[in-house]
Protein backbone atom coordinates (compact mmCIF):
# COMPACT_ATOMS: atom_id res chain seq x y z
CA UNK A 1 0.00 0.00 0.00
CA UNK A 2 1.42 3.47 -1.06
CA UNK A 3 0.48 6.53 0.76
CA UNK A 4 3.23 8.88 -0.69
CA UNK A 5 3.21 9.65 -4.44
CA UNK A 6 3.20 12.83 -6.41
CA UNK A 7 -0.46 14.07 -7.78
CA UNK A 8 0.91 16.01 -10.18
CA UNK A 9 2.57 13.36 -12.50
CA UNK A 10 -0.80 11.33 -12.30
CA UNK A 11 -3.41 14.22 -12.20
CA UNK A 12 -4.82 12.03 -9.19
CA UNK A 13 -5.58 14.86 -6.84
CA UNK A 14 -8.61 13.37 -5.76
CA UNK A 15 -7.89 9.75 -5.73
CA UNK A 16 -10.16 8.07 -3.93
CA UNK A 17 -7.85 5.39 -2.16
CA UNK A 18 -4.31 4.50 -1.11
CA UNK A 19 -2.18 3.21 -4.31
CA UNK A 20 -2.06 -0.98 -4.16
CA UNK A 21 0.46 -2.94 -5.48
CA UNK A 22 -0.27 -6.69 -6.85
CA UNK A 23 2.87 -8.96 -7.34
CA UNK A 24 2.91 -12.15 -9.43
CA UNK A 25 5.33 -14.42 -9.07
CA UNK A 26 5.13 -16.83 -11.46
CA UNK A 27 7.48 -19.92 -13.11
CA UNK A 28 7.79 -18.05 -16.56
CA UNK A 29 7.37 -14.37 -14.91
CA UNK A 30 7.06 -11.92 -12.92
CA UNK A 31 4.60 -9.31 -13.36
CA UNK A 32 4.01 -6.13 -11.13
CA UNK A 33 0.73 -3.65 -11.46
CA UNK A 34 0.48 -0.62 -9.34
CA UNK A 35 -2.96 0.70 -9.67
CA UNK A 36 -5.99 2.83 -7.28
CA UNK A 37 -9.64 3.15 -6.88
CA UNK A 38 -11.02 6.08 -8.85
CA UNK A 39 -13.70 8.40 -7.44
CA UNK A 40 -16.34 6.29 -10.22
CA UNK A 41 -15.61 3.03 -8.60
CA UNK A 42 -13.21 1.61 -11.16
CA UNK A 43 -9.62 0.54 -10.89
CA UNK A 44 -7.27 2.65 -12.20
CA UNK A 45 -3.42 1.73 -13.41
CA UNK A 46 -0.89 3.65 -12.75
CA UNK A 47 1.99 1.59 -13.95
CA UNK A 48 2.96 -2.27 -14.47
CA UNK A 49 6.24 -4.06 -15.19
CA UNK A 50 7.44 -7.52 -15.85
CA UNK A 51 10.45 -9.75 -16.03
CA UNK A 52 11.49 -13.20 -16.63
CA UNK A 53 11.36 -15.59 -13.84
CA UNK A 54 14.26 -16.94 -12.57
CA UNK A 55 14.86 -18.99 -9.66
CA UNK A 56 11.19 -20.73 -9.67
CA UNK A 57 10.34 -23.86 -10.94
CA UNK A 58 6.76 -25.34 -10.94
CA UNK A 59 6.36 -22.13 -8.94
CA UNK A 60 8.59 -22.97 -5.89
CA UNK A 61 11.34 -20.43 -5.44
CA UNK A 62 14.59 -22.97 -5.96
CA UNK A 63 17.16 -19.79 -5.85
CA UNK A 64 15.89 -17.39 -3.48
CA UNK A 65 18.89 -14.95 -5.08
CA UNK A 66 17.82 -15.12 -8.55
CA UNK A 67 14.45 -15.07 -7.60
CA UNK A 68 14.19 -11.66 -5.81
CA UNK A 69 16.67 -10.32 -8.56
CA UNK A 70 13.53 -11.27 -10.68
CA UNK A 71 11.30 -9.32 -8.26
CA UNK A 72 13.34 -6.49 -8.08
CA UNK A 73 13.40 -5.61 -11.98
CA UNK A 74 9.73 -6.12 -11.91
CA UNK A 75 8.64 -4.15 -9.83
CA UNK A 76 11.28 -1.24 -11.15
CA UNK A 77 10.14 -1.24 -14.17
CA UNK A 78 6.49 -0.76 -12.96
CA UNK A 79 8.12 2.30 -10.52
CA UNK A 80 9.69 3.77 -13.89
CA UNK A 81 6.16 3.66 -15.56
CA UNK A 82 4.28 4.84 -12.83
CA UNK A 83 7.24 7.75 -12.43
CA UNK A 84 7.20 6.85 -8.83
CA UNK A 85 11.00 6.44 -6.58
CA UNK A 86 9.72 3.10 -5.23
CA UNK A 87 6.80 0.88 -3.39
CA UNK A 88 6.56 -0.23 0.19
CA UNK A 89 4.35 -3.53 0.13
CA UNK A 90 2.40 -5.83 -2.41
CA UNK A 91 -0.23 -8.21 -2.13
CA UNK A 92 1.36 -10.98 -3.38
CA UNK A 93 0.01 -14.59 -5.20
CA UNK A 94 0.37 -18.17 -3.81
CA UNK A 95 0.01 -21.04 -5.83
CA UNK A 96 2.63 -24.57 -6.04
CA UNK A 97 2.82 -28.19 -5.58
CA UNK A 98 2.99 -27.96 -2.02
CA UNK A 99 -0.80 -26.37 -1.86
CA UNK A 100 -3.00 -28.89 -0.05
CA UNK A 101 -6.81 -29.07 0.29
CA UNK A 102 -8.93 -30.14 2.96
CA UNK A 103 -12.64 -30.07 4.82
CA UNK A 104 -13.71 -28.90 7.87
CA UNK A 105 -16.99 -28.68 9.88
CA UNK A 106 -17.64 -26.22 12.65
CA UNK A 107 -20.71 -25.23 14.71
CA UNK A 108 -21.93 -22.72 17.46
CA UNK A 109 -24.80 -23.03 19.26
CA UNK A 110 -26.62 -19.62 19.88
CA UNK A 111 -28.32 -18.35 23.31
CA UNK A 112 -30.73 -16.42 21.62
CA UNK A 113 -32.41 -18.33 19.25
CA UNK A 114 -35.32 -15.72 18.51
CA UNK A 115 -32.46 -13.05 17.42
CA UNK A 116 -31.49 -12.52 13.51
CA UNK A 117 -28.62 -14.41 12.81
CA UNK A 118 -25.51 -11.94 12.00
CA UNK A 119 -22.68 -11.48 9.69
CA UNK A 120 -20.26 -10.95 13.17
CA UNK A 121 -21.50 -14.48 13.98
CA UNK A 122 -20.37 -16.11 10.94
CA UNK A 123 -17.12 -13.81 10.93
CA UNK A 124 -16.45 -15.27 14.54
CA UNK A 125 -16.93 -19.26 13.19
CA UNK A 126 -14.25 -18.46 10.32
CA UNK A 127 -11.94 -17.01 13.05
CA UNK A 128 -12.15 -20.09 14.69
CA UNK A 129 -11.46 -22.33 11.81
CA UNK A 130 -8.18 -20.02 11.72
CA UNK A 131 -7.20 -21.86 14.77
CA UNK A 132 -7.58 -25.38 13.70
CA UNK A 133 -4.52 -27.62 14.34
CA UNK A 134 -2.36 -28.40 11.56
CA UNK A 135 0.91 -30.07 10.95
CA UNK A 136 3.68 -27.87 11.91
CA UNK A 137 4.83 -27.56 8.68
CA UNK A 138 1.42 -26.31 7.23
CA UNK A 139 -0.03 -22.50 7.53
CA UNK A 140 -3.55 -21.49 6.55
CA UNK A 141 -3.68 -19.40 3.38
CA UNK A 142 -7.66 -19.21 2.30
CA UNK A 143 -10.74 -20.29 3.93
CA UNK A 144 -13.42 -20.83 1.92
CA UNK A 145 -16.84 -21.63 3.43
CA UNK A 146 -18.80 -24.42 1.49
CA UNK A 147 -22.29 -23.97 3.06
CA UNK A 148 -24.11 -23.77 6.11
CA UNK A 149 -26.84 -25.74 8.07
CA UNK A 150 -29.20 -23.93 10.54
CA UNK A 151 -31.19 -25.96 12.90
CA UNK A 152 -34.10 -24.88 14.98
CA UNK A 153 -34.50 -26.04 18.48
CA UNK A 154 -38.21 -25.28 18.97
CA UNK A 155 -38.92 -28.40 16.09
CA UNK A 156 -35.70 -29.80 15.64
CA UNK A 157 -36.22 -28.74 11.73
CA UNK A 158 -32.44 -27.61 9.86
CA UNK A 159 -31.71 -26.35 6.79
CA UNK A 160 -29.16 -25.86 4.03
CA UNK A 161 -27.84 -22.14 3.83
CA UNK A 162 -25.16 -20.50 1.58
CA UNK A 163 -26.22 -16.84 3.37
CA UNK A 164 -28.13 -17.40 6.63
CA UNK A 165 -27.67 -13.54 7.94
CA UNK A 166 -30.77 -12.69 8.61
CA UNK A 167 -32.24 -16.20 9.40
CA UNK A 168 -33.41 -17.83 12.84
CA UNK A 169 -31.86 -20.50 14.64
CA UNK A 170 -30.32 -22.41 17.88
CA UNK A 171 -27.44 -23.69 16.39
CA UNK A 172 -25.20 -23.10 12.93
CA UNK A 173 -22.72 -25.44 11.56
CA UNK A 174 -20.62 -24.45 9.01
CA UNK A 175 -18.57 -26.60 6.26
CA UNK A 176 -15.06 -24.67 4.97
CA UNK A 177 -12.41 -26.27 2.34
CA UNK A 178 -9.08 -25.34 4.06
CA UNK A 179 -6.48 -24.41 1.83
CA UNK A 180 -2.88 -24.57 3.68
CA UNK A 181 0.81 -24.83 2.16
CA UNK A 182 4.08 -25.61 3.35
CA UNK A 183 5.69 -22.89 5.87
CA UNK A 184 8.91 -22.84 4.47
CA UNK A 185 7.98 -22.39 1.02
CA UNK A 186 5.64 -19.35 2.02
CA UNK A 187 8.65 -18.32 4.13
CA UNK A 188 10.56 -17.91 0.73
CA UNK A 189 8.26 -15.82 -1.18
CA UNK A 190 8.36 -13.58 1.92
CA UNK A 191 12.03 -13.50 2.08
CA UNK A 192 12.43 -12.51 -1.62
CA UNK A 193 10.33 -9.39 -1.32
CA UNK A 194 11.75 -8.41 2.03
CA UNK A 195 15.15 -8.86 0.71
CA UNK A 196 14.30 -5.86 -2.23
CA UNK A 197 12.96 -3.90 1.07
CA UNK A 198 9.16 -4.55 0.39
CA UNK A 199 6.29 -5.53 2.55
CA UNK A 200 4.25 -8.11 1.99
CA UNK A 201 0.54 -7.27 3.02
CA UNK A 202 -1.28 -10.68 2.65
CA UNK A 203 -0.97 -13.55 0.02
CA UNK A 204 -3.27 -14.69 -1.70
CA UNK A 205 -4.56 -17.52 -3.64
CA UNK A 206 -3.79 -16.67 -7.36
CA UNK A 207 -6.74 -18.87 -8.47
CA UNK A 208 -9.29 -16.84 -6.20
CA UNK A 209 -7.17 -13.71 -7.66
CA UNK A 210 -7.53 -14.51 -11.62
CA UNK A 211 -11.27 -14.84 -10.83
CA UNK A 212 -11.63 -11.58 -9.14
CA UNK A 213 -10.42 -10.35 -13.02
CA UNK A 214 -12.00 -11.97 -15.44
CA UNK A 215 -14.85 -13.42 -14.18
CA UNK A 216 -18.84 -11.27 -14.29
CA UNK A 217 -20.87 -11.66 -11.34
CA UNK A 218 -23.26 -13.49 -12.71
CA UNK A 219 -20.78 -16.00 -13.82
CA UNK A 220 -19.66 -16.44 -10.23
CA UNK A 221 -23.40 -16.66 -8.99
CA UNK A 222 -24.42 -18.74 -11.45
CA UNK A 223 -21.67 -20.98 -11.08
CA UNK A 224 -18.26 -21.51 -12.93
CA UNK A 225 -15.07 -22.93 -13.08
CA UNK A 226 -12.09 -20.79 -13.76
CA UNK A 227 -8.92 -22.71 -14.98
CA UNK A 228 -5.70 -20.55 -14.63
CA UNK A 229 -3.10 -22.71 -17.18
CA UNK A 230 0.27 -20.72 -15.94
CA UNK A 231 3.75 -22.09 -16.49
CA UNK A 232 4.40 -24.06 -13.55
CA UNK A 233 1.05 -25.20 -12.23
CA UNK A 234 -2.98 -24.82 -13.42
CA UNK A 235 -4.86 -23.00 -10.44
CA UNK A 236 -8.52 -24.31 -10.16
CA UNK A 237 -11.37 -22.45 -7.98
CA UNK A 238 -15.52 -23.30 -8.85
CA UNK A 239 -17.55 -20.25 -7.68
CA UNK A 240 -21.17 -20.23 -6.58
CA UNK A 241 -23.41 -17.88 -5.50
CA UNK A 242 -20.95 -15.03 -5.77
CA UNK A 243 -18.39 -16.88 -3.66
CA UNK A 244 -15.19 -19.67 -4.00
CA UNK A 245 -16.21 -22.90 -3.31
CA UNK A 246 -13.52 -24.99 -4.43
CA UNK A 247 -10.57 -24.88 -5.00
CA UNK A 248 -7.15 -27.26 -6.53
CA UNK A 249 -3.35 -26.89 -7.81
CA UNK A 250 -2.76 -29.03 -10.77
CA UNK A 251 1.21 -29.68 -10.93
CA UNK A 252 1.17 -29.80 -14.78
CA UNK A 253 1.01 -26.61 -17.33
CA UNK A 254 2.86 -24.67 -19.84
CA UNK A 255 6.35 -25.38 -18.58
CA UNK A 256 5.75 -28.67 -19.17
CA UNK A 257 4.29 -28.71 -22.46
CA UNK A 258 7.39 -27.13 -23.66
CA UNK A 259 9.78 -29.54 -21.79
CA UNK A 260 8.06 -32.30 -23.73
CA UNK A 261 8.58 -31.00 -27.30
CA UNK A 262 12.07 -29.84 -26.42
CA UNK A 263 13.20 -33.61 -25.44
CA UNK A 264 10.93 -35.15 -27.25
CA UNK A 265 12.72 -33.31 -30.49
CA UNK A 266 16.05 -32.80 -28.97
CA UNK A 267 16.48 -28.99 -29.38
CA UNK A 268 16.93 -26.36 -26.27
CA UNK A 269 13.38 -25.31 -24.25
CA UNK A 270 13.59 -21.59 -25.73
CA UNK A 271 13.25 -22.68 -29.18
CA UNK A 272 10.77 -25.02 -27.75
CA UNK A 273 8.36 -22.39 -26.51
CA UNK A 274 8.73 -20.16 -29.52
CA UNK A 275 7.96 -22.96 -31.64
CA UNK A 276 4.76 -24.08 -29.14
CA UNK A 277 3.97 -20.48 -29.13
CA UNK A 278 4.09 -20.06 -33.07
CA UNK A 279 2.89 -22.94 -34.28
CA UNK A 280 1.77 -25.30 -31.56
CA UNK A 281 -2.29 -26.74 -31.14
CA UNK A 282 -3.26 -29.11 -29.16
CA UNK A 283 -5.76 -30.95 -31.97
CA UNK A 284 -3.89 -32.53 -34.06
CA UNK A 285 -6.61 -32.78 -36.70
CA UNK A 286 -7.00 -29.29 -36.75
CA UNK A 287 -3.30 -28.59 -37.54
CA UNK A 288 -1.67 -28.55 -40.91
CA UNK A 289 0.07 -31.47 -41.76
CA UNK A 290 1.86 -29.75 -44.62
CA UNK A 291 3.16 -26.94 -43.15
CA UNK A 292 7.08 -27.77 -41.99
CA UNK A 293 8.93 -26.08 -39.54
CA UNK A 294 12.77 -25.86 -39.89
CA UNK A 295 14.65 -26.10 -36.66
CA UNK A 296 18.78 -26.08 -36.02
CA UNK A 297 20.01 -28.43 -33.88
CA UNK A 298 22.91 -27.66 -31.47
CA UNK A 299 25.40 -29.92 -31.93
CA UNK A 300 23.76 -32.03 -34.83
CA UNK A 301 24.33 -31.35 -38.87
CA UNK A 302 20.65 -32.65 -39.40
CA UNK A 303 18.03 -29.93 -38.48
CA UNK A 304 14.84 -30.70 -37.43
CA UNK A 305 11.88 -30.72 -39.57
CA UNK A 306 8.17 -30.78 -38.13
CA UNK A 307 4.84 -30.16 -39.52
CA UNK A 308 2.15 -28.51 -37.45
CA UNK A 309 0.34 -32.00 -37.08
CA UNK A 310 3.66 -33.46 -35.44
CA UNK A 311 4.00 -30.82 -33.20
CA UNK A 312 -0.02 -30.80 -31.99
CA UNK A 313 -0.05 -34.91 -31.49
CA UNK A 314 2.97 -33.74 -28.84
CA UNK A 315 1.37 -31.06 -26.97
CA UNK A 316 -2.25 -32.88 -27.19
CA UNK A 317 -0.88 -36.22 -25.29
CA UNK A 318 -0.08 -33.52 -22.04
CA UNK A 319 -3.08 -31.43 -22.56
CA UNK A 320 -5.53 -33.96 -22.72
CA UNK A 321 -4.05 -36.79 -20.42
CA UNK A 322 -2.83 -34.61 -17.76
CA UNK A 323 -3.59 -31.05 -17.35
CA UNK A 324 -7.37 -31.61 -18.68
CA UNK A 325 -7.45 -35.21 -17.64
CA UNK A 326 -6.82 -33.67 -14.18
CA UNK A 327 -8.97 -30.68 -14.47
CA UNK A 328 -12.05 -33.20 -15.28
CA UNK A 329 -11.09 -35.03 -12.34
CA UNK A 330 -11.13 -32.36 -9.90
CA UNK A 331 -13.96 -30.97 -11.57
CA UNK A 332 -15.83 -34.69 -10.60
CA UNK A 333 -14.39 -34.69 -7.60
CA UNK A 334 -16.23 -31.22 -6.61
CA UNK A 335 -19.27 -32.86 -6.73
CA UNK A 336 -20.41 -29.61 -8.79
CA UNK A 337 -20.01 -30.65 -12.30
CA UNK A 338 -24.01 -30.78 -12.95
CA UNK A 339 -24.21 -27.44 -11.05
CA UNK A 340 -21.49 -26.04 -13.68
CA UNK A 341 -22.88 -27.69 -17.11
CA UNK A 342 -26.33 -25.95 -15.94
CA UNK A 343 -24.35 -22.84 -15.35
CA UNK A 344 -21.15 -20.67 -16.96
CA UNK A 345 -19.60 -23.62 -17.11
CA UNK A 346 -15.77 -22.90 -17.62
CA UNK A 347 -12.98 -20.00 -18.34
CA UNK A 348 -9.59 -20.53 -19.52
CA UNK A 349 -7.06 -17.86 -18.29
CA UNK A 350 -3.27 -17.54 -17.65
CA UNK A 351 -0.63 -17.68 -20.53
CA UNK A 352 -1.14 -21.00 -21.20
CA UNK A 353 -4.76 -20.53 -22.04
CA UNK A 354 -3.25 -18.72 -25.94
CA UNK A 355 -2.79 -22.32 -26.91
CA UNK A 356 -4.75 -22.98 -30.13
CA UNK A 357 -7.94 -25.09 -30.24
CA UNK A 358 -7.47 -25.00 -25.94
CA UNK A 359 -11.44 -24.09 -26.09
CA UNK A 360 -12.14 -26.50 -28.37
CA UNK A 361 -10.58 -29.47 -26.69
CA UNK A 362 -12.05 -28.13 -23.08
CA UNK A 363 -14.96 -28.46 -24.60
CA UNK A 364 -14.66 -31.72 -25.95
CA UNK A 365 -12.85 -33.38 -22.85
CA UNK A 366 -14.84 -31.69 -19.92
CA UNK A 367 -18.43 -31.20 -21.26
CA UNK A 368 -18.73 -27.49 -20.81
CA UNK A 369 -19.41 -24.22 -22.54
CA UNK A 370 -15.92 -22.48 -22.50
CA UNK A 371 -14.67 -19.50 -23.13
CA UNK A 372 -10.90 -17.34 -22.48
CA UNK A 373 -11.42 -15.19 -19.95
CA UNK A 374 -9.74 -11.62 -20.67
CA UNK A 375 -9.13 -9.24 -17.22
CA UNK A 376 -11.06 -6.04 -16.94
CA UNK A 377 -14.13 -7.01 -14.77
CA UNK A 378 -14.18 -3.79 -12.42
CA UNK A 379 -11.11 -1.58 -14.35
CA UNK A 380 -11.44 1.52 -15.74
CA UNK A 381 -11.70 1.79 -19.86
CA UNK A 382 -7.95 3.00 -19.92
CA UNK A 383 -6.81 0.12 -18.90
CA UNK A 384 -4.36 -0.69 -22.09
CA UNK A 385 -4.51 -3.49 -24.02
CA UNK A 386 -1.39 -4.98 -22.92
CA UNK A 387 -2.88 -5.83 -19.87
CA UNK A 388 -6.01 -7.03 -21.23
CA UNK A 389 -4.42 -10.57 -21.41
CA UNK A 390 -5.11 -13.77 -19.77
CA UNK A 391 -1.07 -14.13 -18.48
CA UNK A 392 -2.07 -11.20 -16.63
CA UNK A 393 -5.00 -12.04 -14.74
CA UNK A 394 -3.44 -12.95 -11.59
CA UNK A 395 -1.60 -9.62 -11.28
CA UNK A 396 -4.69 -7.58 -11.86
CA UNK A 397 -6.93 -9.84 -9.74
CA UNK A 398 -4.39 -9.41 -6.86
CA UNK A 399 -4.05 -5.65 -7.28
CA UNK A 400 -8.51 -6.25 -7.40
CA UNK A 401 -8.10 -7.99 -4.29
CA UNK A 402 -5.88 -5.39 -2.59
CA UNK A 403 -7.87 -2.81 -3.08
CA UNK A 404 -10.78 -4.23 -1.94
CA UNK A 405 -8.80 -5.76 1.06
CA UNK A 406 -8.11 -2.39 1.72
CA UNK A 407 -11.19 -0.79 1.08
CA UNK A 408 -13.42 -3.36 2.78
CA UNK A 409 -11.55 -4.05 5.51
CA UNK A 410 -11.32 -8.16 3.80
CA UNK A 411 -9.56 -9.90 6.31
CA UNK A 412 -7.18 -13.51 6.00
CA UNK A 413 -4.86 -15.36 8.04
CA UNK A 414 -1.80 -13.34 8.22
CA UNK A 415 0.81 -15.40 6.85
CA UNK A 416 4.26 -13.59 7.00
CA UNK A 417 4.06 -13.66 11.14
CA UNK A 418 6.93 -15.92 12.65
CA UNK A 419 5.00 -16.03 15.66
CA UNK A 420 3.16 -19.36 16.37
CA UNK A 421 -0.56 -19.08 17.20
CA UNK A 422 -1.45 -21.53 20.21
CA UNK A 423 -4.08 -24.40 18.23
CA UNK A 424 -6.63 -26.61 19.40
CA UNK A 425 -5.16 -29.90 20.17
CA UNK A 426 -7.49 -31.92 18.34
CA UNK A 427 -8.19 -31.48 14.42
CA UNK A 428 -11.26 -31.09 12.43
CA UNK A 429 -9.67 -31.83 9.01
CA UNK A 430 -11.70 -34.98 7.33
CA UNK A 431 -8.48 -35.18 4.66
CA UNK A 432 -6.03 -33.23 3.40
CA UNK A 433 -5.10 -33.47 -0.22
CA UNK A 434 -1.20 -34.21 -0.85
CA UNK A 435 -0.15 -32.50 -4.53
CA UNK A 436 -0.35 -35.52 -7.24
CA UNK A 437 3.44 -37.07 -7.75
CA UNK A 438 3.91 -36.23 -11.45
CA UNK A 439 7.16 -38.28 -11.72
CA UNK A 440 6.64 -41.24 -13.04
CA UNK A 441 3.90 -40.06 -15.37
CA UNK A 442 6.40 -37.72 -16.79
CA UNK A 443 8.63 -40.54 -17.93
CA UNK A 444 6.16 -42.71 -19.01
CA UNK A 445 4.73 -39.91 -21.31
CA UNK A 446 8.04 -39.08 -22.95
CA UNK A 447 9.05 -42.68 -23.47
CA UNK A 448 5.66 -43.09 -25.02
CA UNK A 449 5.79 -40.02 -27.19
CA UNK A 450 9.52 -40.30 -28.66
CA UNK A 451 8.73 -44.17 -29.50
CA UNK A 452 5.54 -42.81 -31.29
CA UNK A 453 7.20 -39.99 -32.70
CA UNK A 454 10.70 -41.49 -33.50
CA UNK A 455 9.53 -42.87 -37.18
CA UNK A 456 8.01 -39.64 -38.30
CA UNK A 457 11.80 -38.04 -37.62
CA UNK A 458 13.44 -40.98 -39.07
CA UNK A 459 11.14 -39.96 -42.28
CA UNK A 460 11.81 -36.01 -42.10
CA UNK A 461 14.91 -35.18 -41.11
């Protein structure tokens, strides 16, 4: 949050809130928006930056140096375009392998039965879910409550709420998805933006984020899926009824896709994700079989030579067995996909969504109406057209979420505090979700897709 900046290189003199800062760290990048609440209600930018990512993999900081070198440039070259000398603190995005899932039930019973039930009340059962014992290596980083159940004493009658202010009842019990994620590994993002002598204000779920961006509130009441395909991991959260209600970490996306067509083809992962970028699909019917693509190999006299079709039957084996084949998955496992096929159904965001015939095949492999989703929900008409991407829907969702955190007075579990909270010694969580082991389905992939693809090199090169 920035309370010092100059008026008269913005013409801002009546800004109508403190400056907010969202900070995306990502596996390919890192992107930086600095932005404010105009007096009309609509988010204005001031300036954004971004730089290559170095130092994260599968978006775990590996190289806590690089990684903050990464976050440094970033978020200068947002200060240079927003002509301000520097920022104090960012709302910052979570999302890795080490991001774990789980359900838990809580319930008060209420001494005045005959009084309206209140928003404090259901404030005051989150707080305590805050408190639930975890693992010591775990820390809270999003509650989301699922629904709630109000009984009656007079009749012993109860029923299903998703809002029950305003409702009567002796006793509420509410059902939350947990998310948590390893303490070290949130210690590290911490670390890197202390260490360029910025605060981190709260972190935040980039899932929940990206939705904040490019999602309409009806779509969120309705109900609909949001699939963020980044470079390191695809970030899952199903809203209904305006609010998250579940939520998942895929450990397979765009990094990978291009990791497979550079060994798979034996040339370096740059020229890998130009040539995914520039001529990649993932339908292989839909891709020109005729049109070649002439690739140097370091090292080798032969250069490569692969037609669109070659190229597509690569990137479709990941896309549809894994990050799709675990999208449906979760998407079953939410127990909402009737609610979602009768609803928005689905929106593909993130770089990785700027894969051709992506829609297509979502719609093909998952059932549902789908459709990119492009940030903007709740920005002012200035906002430029190089942010109106999908790879930038996190950052603008978490400057979205800042703002309104700051704002509305949103509050979360404060996860850059070294002090341990005393916890309940017993805990509520029915399971907790450990990230899927990608491993051994990475080799068995690649073994499978250079055996399939060896004879069409033999043919071409």
């Amino acid at each position: 949050m920035e309370k010092n900046y100059s008026s008269n290189n913005f013409g801002i003199n009546n800004m109508a809130s403190d400056i907010i800062v969202g900070l995306d760290i990502g596996t390919t990048k890192v992107a930086t928006v600095i932005g404010y609440l105009n007096n009309r209600g609509k988010i204005e930018i001031l300036g954004h930056g971004k730089s290559a990512s170095k130092g994260v993999e599968f978006g775990l900081i590996q190289n806590l140096l690089k990684a903050q070198e990464s976050i440094k440039t970033s978020t200068q070259v947002a200060c240079s375009h927003a002509r301000m000398d520097g920022i104090s603190s960012v709302y910052a995005g979570i999302a890795a392998r080490h991001i774990r899932t789980g359900n838990c039930k809580h319930y008060i019973f209420r001494s005045n039965h005959n009084a309206l039930i209140t928003q404090e009340e259901l404030d005051s059962m989150k707080r305590d879910v805050e408190n639930i014992a975890l693992p010591p290596d775990q820390r809270i980083i999003a509650i989301i409550p699922q629904k709630y159940v109000v009984e009656d004493s007079a009749d012993g009658a109860s029923h299903e709420s998703s809002d029950p202010v305003g409702e009567l009842g002796s006793k509420i019990t509410g059902y939350y998805q947990v998310i948590t994620g390893n303490y070290h590994e949130i210690k590290k993002i911490d670390t890197c933006i202390s260490n360029v002598n910025i605060a981190t204000e709260e972190l935040i779920l980039e899932p929940i984020a990206s939705g904040l961006a490019c999602l309409t509130e009806e779509e969120r009441q309705r109900g609909v899926a949001l699939v963020d395909i980044g470079g390191g991991t695809t970030d899952m959260v199903i809203f209904q009824n305006g609010h998250p209600k579940f939520c998942k970490v895929i450990p397979f996306a765009g990094s990978v896709i291009t990791k497979d067509i550079a060994n798979v083809c034996n040339i370096p992962e740059d020229t890998a994700e130009e040539l995914k970028i520039n001529h990649g699909s993932c339908i292989p019917s839909k891709s020109n079989p005729n049109r070649v693509s002439t690739i140097l190999r370091p090292h080798q006299q032969t250069p490569l030579r692969i037609t669109d079709e070659q190229l597509a039957r690569i990137i479709y084996s990941r896309v549809h067995n894994d990050i799709l084949g675990f999208v449906k998955k979760e998407l079953e496992n939410s127990g909402c996909m009737k609610m979602l096929q009768n609803g928005s159904g689905l929106v593909l965001t993130g770089g990785g969504a700027r894969l051709r015939h992506l829609v297509d095949l979502c719609q093909f492999d998952l059932g549902l109406n789908t459709r990119i989703g492009i940030p903007g929900i709740g920005f002012a008409d200035s906002l430029s057209n190089e942010l109106k991407q999908p790879l930038y829907s996190t950052s603008l969702g978490l400057l979205k979420y800042g703002i309104e955190a700051h704002t509305k007075g949103i509050s979360i579990p404060d996860l850059t505090n070294e002090e341990e909270v005393e916890k309940p010694a017993t805990n509520p969580f029915s399971n907790l979700n450990e990230p899927a082991d990608d491993s051994h389905n990475n080799g068995k992939l690649l073994d499978t897709l250079k055996k399939t693809l060896t004879k069409f090199f033999e043919q071409i090169s």
